[in-house]
C-alpha atoms as a PDB file:
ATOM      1  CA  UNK A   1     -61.738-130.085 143.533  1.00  0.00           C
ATOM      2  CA  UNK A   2     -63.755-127.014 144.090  1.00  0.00           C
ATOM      3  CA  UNK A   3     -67.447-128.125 144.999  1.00  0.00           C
ATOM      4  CA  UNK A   4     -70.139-127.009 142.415  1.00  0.00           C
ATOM      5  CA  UNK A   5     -72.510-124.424 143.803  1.00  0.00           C
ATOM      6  CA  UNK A   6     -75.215-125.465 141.626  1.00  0.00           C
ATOM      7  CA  UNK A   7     -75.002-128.592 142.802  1.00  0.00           C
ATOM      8  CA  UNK A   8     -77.402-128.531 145.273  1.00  0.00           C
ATOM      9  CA  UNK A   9     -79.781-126.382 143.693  1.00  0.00           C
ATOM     10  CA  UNK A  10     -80.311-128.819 140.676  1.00  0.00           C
ATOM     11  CA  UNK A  11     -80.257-131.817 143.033  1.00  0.00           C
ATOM     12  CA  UNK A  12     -83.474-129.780 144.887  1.00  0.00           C
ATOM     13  CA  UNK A  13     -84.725-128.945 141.161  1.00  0.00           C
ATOM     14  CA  UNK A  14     -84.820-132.585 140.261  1.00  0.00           C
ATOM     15  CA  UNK A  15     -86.375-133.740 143.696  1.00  0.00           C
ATOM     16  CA  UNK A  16     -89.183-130.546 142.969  1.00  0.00           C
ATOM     17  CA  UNK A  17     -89.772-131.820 139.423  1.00  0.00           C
ATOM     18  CA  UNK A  18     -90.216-135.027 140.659  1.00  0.00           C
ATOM     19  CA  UNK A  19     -92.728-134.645 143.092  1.00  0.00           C
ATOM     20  CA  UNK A  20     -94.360-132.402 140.895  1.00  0.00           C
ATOM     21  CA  UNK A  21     -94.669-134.840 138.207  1.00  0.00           C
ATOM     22  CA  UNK A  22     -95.834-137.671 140.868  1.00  0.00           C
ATOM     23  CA  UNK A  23     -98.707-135.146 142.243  1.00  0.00           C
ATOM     24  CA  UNK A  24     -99.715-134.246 138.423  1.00  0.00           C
ATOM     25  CA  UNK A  25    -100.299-138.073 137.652  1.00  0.00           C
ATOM     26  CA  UNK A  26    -101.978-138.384 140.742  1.00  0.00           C
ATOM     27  CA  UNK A  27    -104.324-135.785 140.012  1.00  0.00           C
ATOM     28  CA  UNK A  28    -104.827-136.619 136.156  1.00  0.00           C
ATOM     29  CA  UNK A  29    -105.569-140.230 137.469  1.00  0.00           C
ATOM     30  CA  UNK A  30    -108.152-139.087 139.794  1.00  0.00           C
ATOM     31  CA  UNK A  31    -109.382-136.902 137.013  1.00  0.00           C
ATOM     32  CA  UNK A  32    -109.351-139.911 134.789  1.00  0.00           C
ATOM     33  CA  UNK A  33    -111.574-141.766 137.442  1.00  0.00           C
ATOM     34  CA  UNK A  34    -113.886-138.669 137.978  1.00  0.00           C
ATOM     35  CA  UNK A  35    -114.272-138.596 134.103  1.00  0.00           C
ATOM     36  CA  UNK A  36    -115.392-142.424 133.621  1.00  0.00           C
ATOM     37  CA  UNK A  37    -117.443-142.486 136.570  1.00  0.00           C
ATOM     38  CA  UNK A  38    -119.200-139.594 135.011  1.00  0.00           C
ATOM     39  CA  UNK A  39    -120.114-141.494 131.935  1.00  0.00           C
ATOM     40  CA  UNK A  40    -120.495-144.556 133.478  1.00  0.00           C
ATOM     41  CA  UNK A  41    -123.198-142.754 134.687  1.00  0.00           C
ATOM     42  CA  UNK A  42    -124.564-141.352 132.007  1.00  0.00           C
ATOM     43  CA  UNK A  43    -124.228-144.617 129.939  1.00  0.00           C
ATOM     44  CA  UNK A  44    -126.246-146.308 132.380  1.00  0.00           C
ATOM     45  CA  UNK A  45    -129.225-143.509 133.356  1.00  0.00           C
ATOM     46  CA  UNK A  46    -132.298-144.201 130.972  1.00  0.00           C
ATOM     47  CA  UNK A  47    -135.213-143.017 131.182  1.00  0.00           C
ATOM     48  CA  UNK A  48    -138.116-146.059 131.244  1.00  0.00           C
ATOM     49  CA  UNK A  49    -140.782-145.735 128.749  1.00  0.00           C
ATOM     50  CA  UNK A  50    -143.406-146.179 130.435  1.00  0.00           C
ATOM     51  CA  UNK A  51    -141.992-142.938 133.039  1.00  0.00           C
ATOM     52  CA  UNK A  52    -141.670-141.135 129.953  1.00  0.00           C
ATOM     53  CA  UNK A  53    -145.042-141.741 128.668  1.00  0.00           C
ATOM     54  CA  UNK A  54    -146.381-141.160 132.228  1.00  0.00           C
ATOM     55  CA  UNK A  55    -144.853-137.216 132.059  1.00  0.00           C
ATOM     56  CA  UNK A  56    -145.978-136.981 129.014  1.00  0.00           C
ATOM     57  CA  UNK A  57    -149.623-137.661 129.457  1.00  0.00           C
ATOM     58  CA  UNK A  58    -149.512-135.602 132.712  1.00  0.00           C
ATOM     59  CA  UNK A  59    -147.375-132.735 130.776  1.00  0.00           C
ATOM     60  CA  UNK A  60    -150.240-132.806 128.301  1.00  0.00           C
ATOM     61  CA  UNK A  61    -153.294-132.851 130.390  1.00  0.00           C
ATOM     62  CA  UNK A  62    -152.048-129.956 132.455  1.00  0.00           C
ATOM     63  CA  UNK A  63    -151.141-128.048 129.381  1.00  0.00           C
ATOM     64  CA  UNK A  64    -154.715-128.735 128.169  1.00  0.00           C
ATOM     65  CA  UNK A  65    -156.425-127.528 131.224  1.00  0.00           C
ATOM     66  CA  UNK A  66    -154.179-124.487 132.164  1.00  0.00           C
ATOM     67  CA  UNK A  67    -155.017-122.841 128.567  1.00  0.00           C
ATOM     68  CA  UNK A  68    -159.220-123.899 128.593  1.00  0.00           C
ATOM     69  CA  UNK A  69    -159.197-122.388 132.131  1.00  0.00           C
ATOM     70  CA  UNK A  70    -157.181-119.244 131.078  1.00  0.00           C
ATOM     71  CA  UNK A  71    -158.928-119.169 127.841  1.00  0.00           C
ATOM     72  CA  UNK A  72    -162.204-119.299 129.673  1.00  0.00           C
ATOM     73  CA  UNK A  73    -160.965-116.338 132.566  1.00  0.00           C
ATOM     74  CA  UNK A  74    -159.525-113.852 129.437  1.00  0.00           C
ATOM     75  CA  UNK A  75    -160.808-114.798 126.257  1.00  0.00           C
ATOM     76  CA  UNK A  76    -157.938-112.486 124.500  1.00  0.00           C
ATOM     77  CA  UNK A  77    -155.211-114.668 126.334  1.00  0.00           C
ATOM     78  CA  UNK A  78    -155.906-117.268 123.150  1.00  0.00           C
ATOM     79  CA  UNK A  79    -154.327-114.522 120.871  1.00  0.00           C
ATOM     80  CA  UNK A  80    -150.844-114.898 120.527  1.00  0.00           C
ATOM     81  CA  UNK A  81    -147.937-113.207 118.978  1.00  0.00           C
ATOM     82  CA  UNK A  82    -144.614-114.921 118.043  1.00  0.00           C
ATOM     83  CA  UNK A  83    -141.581-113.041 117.368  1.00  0.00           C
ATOM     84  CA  UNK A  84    -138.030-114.590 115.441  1.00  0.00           C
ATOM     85  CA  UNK A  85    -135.315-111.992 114.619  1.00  0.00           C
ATOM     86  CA  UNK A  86    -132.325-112.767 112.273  1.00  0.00           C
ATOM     87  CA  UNK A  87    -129.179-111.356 111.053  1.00  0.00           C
ATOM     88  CA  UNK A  88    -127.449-112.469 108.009  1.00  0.00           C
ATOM     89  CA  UNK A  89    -124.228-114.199 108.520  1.00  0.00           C
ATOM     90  CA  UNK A  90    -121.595-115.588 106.105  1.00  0.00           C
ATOM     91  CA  UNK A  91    -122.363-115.714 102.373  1.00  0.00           C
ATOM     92  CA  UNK A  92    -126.385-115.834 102.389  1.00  0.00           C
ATOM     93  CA  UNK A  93    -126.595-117.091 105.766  1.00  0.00           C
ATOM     94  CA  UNK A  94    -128.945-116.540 108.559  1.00  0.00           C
ATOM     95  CA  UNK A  95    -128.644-116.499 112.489  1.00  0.00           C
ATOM     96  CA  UNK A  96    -132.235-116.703 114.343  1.00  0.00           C
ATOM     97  CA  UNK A  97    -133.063-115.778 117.837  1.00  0.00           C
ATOM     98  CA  UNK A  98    -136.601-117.162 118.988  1.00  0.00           C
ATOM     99  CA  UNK A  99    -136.468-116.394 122.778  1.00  0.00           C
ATOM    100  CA  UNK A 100    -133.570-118.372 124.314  1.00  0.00           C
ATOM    101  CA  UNK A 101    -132.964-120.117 121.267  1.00  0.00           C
ATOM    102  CA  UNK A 102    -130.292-119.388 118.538  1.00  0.00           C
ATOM    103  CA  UNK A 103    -130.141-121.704 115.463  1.00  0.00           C
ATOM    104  CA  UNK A 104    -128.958-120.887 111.932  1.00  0.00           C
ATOM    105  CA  UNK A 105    -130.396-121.411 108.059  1.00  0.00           C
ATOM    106  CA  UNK A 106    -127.941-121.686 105.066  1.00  0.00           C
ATOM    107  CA  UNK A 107    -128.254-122.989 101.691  1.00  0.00           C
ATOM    108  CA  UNK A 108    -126.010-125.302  99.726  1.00  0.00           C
ATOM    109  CA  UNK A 109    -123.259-124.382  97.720  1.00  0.00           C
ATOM    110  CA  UNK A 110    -125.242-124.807  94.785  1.00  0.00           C
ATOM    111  CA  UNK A 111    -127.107-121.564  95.970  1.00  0.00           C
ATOM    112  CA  UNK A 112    -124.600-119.370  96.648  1.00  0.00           C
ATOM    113  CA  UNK A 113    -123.872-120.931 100.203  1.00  0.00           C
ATOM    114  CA  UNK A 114    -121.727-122.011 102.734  1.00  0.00           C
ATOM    115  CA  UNK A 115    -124.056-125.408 103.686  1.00  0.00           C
ATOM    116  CA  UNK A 116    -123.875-124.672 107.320  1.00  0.00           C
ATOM    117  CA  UNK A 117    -127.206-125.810 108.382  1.00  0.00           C
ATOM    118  CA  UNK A 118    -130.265-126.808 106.613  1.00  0.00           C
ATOM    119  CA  UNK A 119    -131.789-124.428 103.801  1.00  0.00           C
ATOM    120  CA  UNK A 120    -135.175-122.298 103.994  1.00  0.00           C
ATOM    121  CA  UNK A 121    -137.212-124.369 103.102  1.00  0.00           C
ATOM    122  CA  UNK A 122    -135.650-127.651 104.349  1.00  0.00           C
ATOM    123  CA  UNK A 123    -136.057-125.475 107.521  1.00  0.00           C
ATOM    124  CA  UNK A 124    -139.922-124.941 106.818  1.00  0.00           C
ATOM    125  CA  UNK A 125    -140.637-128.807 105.949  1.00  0.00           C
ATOM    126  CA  UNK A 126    -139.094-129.926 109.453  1.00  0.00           C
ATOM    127  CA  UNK A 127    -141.535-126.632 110.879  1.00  0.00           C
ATOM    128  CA  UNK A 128    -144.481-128.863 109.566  1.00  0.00           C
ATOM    129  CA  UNK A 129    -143.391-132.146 111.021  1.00  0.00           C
ATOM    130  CA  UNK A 130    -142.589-130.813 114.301  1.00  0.00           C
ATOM    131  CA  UNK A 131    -145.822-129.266 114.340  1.00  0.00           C
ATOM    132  CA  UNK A 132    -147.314-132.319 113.078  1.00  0.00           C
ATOM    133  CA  UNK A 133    -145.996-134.480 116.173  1.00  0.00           C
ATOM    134  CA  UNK A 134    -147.148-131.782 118.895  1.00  0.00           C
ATOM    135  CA  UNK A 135    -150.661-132.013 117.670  1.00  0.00           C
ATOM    136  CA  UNK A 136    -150.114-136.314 116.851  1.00  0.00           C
ATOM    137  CA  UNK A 137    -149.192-136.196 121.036  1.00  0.00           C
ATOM    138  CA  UNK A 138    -152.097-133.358 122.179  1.00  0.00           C
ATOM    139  CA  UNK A 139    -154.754-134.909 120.620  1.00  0.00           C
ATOM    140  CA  UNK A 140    -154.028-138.802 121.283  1.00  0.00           C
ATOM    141  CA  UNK A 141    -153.873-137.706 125.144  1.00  0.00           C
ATOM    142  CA  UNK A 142    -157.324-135.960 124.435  1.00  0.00           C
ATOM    143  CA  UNK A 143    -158.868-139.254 122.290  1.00  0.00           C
ATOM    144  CA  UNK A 144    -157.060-141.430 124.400  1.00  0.00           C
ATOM    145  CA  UNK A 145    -155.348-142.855 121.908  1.00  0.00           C
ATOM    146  CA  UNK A 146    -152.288-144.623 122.812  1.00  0.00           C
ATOM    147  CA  UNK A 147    -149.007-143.727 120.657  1.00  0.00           C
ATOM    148  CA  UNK A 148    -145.658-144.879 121.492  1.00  0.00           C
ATOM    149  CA  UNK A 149    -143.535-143.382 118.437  1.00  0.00           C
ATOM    150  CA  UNK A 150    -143.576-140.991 115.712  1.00  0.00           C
ATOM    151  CA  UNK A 151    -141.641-140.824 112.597  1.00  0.00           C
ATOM    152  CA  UNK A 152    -142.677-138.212 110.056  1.00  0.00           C
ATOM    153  CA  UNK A 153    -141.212-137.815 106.339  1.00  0.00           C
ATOM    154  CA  UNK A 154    -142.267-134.477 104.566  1.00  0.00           C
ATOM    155  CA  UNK A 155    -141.350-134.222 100.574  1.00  0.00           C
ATOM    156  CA  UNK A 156    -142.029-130.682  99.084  1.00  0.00           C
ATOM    157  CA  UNK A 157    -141.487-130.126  95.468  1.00  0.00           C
ATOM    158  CA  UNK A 158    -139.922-126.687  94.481  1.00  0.00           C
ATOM    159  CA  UNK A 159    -139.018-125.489  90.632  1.00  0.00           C
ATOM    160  CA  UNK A 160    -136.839-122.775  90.996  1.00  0.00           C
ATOM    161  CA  UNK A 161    -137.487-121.402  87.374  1.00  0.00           C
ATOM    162  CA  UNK A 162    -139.661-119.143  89.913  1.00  0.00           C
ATOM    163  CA  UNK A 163    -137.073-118.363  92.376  1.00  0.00           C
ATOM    164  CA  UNK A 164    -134.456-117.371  89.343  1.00  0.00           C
ATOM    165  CA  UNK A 165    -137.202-115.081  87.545  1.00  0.00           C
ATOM    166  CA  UNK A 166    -136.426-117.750  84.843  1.00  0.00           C
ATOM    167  CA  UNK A 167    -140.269-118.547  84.322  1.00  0.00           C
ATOM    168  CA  UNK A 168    -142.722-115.766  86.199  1.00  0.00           C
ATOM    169  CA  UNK A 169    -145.494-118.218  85.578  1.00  0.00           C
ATOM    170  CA  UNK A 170    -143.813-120.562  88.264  1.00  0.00           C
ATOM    171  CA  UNK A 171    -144.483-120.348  91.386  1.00  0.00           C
ATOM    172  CA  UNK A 172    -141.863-119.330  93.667  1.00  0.00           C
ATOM    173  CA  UNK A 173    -142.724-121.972  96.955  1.00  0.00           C
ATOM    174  CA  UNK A 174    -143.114-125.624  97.442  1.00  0.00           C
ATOM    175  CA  UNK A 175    -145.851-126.794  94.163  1.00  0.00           C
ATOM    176  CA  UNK A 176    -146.963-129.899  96.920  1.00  0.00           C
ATOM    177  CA  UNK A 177    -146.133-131.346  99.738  1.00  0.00           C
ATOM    178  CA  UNK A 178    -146.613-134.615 100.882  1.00  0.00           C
ATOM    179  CA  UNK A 179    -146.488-135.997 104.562  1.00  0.00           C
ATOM    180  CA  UNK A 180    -145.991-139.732 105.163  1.00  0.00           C
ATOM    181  CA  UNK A 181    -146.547-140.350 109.042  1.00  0.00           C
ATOM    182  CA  UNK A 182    -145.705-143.837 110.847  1.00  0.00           C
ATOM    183  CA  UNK A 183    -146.763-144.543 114.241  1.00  0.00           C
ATOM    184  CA  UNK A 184    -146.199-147.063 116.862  1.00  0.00           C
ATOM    185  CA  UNK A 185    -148.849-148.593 119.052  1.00  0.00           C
ATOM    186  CA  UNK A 186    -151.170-150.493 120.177  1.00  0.00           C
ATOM    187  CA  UNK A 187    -154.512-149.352 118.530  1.00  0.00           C
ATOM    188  CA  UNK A 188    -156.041-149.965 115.470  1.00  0.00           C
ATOM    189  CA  UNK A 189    -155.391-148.222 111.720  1.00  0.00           C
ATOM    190  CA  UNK A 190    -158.817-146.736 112.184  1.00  0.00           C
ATOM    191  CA  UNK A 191    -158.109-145.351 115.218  1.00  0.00           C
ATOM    192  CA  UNK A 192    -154.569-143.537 114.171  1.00  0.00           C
ATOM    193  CA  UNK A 193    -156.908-142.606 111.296  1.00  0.00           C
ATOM    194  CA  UNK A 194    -159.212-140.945 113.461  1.00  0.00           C
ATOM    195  CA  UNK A 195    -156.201-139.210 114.807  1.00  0.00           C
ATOM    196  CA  UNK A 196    -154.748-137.951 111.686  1.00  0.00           C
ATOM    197  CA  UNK A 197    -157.929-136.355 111.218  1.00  0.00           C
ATOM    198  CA  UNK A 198    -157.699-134.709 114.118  1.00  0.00           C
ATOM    199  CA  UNK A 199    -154.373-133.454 113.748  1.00  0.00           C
ATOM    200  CA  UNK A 200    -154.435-132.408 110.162  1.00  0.00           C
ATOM    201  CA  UNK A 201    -157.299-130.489 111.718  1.00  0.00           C
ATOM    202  CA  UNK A 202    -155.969-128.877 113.948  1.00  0.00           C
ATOM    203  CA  UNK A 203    -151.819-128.462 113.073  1.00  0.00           C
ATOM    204  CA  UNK A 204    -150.903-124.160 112.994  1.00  0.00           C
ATOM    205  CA  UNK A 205    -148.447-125.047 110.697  1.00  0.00           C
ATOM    206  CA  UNK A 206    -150.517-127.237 108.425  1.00  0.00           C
ATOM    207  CA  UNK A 207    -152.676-124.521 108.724  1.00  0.00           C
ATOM    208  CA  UNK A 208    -150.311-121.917 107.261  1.00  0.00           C
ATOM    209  CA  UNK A 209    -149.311-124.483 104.071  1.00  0.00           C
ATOM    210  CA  UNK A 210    -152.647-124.819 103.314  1.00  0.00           C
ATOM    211  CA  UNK A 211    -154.198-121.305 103.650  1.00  0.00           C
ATOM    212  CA  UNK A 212    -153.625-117.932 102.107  1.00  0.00           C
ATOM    213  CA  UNK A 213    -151.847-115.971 105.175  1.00  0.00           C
ATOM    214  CA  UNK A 214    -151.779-112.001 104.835  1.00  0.00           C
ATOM    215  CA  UNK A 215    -148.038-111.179 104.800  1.00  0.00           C
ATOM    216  CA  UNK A 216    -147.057-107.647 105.021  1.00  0.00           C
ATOM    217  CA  UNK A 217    -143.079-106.475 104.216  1.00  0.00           C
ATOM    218  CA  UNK A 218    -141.315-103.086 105.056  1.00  0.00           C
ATOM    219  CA  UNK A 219    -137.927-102.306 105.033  1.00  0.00           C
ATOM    220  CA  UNK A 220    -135.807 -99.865 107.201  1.00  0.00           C
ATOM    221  CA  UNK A 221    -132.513 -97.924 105.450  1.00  0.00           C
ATOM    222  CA  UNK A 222    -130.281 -98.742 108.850  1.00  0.00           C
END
């Protein structure tokens, strides 16, 4: 019988495949390994809270000085400008660049939307409550004032017979807001009194909810 050329050939195919198969379970096991040790890792790293309140406080207290002392050196170095730039994306959509940071604003489908990501003025009530917790934090390091947690629930109320053009007597923003704050700690309810005071004082974004703010508009034919 004449002897198969390709015999050879697919007998050194089979022995190739082979080893290739045994070195590409090999490597998918150590991969495997690699992969659970990595969030065995993670799993396990925590961060204490007592660290965590430790950078905090220092975080804080350095913050606090760095801007009195610059402050005090260059008086205009307290005036700031903030810039956010967006383009419109999707149906009425928004993408936002603040520096480094990208996020996006849509509105339900009720609105004409895609519901992507939170709405304007969902958007503006988180605004306040993050606000709300950097000033909680600034000024219980500077009343020493111990907090260990802060939960904040803003509620605006919005008719949008103004927004529609349904009712021009409306107005077109939030009619009231309301702010329910609950905090953790160790002190007394007059003293987390004494520092809602202060905050409420003090908040930017409070500040802008509260007070008239001059707005000026112009628009560019692009």
């Amino acid at each position: 019988m004449q002897d198969n050329p390709f015999r050879y050939v697919t007998s050194n195919v089979k022995q190739c495949f082979g080893l290739l198969r045994r070195a590409l379970a090999s490597e998918w096991k150590c991969a495997y390994l690699r992969c659970m040790t990595l969030l065995n890792n993670e799993s396990t790293t925590t961060v204490p809270a007592t660290d965590l309140a430790a950078e905090r406080a220092t975080r804080l207290t350095a913050a606090g000085q760095a801007w009195t002392s610059r402050i005090a050196a260059k008086p205009a170095a307290a005036e700031l400008t903030y810039t956010v730039t967006g383009e419109s994306e999707g149906s009425v959509g928004t993408v936002l660049t603040a520096g480094k940071h990208i996020f996006r604003i849509d509105e339900p489908e009720g609105l004409a939307g895609d519901d992507l990501a939170a709405s304007p003025v969902e958007i503006a009530l988180g605004a306040l409550i993050a606000c709300q917790v950097v000033v909680f934090r600034l000024y219980a390091q500077a009343l020493d004032i111990r907090v260990d947690d802060i939960s904040v629930k803003a509620e605006g109320d919005l008719d949008v017979r103004g927004l529609f053009a349904i009712d021009e007597n409306v107005r077109n923003g939030f009619s009231a807001i309301r702010l329910n704050t609950t905090i953790t700690g160790p002190e007394s309810e007059e003293r987390y009194n004494e520092l809602r005071e202060a905050a409420d004082a003090h908040c930017p974004v409070l500040d802008l909810f509260s007070n008239p703010t001059p707005v000026t508009t112009h628009i560019v034919k692009g």
